[in-house]
Protein backbone atom coordinates (compact mmCIF):
# COMPACT_ATOMS: atom_id res chain seq x y z
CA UNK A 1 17.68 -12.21 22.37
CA UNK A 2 16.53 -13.45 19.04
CA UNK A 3 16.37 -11.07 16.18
CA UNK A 4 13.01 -9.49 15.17
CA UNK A 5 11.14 -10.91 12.43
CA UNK A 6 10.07 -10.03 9.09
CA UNK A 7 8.49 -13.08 6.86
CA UNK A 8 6.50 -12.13 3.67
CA UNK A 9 4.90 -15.43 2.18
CA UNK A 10 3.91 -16.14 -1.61
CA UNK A 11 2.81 -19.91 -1.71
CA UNK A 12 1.50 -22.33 0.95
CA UNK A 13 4.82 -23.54 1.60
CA UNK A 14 5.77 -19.87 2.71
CA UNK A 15 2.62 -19.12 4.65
CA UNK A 16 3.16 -22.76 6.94
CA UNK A 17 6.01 -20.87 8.26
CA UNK A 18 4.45 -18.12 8.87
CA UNK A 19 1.47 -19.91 11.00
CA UNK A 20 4.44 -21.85 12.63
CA UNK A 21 5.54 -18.42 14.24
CA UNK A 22 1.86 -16.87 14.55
CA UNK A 23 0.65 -20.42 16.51
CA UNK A 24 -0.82 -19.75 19.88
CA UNK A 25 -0.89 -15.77 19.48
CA UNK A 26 -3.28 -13.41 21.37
CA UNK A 27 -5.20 -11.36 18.90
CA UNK A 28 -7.90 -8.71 20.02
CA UNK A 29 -10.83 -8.71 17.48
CA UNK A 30 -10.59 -4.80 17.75
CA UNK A 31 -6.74 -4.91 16.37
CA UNK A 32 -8.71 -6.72 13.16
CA UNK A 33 -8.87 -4.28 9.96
CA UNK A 34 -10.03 -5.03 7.00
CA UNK A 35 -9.74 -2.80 4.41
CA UNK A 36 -11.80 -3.44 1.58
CA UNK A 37 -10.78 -0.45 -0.44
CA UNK A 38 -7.33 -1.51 -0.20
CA UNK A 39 -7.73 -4.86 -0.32
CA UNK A 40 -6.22 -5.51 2.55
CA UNK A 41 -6.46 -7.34 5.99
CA UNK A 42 -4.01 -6.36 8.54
CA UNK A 43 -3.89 -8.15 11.82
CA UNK A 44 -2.40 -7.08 15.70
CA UNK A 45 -1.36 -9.58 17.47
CA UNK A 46 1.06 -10.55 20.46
CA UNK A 47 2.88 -13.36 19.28
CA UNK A 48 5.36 -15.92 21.54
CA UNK A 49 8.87 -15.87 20.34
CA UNK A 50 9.01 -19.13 19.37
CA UNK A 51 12.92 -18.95 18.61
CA UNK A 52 13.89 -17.45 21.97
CA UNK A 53 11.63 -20.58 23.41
CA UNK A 54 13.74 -23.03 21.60
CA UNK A 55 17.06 -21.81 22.38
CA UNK A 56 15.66 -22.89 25.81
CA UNK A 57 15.03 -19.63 27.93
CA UNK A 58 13.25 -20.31 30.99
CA UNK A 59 10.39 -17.47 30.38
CA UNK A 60 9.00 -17.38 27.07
CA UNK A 61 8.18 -13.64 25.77
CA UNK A 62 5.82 -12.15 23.74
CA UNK A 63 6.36 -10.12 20.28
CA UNK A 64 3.73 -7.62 19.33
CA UNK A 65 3.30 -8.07 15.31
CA UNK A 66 1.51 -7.21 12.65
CA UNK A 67 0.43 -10.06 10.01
CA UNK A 68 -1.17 -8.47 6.81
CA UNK A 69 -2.48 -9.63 3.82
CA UNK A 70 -2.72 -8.16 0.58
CA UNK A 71 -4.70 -8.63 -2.63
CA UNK A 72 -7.58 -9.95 -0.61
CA UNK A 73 -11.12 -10.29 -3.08
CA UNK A 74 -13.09 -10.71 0.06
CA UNK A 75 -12.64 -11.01 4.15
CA UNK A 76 -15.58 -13.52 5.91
CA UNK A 77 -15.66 -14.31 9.53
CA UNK A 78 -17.21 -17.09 12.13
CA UNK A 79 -18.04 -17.32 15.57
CA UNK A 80 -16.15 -13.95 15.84
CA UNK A 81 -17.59 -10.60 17.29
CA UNK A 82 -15.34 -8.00 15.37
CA UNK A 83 -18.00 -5.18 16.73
CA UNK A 84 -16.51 -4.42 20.12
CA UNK A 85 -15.75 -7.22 21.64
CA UNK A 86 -12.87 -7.34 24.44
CA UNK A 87 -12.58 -11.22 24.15
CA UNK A 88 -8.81 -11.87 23.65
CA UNK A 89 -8.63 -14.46 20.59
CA UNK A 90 -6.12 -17.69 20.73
CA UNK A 91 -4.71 -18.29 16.70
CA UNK A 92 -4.62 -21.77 16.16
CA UNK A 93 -2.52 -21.53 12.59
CA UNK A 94 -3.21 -20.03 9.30
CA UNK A 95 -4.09 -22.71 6.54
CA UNK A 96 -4.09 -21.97 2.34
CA UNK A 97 -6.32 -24.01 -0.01
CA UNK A 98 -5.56 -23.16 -3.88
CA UNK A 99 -8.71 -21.91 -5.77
CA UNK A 100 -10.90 -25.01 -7.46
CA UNK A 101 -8.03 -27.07 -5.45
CA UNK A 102 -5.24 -26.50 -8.05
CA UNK A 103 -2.23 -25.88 -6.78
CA UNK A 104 -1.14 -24.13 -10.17
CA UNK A 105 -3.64 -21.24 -9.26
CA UNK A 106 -2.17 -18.15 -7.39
CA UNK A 107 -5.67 -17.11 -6.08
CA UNK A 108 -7.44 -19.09 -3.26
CA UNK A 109 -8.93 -18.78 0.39
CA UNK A 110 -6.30 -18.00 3.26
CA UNK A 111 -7.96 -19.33 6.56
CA UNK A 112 -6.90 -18.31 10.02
CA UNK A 113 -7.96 -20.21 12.54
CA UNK A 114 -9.00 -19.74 16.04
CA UNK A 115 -9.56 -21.89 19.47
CA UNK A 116 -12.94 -22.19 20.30
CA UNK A 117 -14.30 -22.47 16.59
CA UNK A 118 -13.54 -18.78 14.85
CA UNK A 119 -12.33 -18.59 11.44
CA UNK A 120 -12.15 -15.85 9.30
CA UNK A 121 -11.49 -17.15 5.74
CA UNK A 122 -9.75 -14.29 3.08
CA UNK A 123 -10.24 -14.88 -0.46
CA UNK A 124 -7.32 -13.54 -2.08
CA UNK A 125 -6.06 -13.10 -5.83
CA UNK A 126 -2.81 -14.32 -4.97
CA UNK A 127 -1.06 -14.98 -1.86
CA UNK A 128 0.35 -11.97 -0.54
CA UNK A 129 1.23 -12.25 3.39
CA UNK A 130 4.04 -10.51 5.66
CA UNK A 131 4.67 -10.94 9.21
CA UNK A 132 6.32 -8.22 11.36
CA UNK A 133 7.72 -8.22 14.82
CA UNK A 134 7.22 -4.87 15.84
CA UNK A 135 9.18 -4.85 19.69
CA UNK A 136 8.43 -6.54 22.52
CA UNK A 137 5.40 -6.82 24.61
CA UNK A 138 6.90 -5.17 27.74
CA UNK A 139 3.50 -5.25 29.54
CA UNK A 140 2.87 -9.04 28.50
CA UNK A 141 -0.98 -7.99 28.11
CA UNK A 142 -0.56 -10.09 24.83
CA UNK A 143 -3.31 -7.97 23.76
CA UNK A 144 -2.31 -6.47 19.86
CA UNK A 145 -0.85 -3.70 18.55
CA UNK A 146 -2.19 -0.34 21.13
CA UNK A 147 -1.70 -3.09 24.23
CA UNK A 148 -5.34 -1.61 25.78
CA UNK A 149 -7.66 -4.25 26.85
C-alpha cells in the first residue's frame, strides 16, 4: 500500500503534479467551499491512487483528499450547480496561467477543469495549493470528504 500523500505546490511546475494525482477524481459540488473571507477554496474529493495503480495492483482504490488553495482574490465557476446539486463531478486536471502571461508574476488564474465543460477558474495572488490524502475510501462512493451522496 502506497504511502498517503501530502503535495503543497508554489509554481506551475508544482501544481502539474498535483493535477497528475487529482486526474479523473470524483468531486461532489457540495464538498466545494469557498471561503472568501479567508481567501480560500478548499476542495473534497475521492481521488484514484494513481501510485498503487502503477505498481500494477489489479483493483485500483480510491483516496478521499482534500485539495485547497490559498491566497485566492476571487473563485468563478461554469456549467457548475454549486447550490445543491447531487451530480458527482469528473476533474479533468488543474491548469495555471501567470497573470498578463508572465511567467515572472506570482499571481494568476488557477483553473480546474471538469468533464462535460465545468470550470471553475481561482484568481489567486500567488500560487498557494496543497493536496492531502486523508484515508481511504472504504465505501468506494468516490463521493468527497462526508462520503453521503
Amino acid at each position: 500500500m502506497s504511502p498517503q500523500l501530502k503535495m503543497i505546490a508554489l509554481d506551475a511546475d508544482d501544481l502539474a503534479v498535483i493535477s497528475t494525482h487529482v486526474q479523473d477524481a470524483r468531486v461532489q459540488p457540495a464538498d466545494i467551499i469557498w471561503r472568501q473571507s479567508e481567501k480560500r477554496l478548499v476542495v473534497g474529493m475521492s481521488r484514484l491512487d494513481w501510485e498503487q495503480t502503477l505498481d500494477g495492483d489489479a483493483e485500483p482504490r480510491r483516496l478521499v483528499a482534500a485539495l485547497r488553495f490559498d491566497r485566492v482574490l476571487a473563485c468563478k465557476s461554469r456549467n457548475i450547480d454549486l447550490d445543491g446539486s447531487d451530480k458527482v463531478l469528473d476533474l479533468v486536471g488543474i491548469e495555471f496561467h501567470p497573470q498578463d502571461g508572465r511567467d515572472e508574476e506570482p499571481g494568476g488564474s488557477a483553473v480546474l477543469l471538469f468533464a462535460q465543460g465545468g470550470a471553475i477558474r481561482l484568481d489567486v495572488e500567488c500560487l498557494e495549493c496543497e493536496l492531502t490524502d486523508l484515508g481511504t475510501d472504504e465505501l468506494g462512493t468516490g463521493l468527497g470528504i462526508d462520503g453521503e451522496g
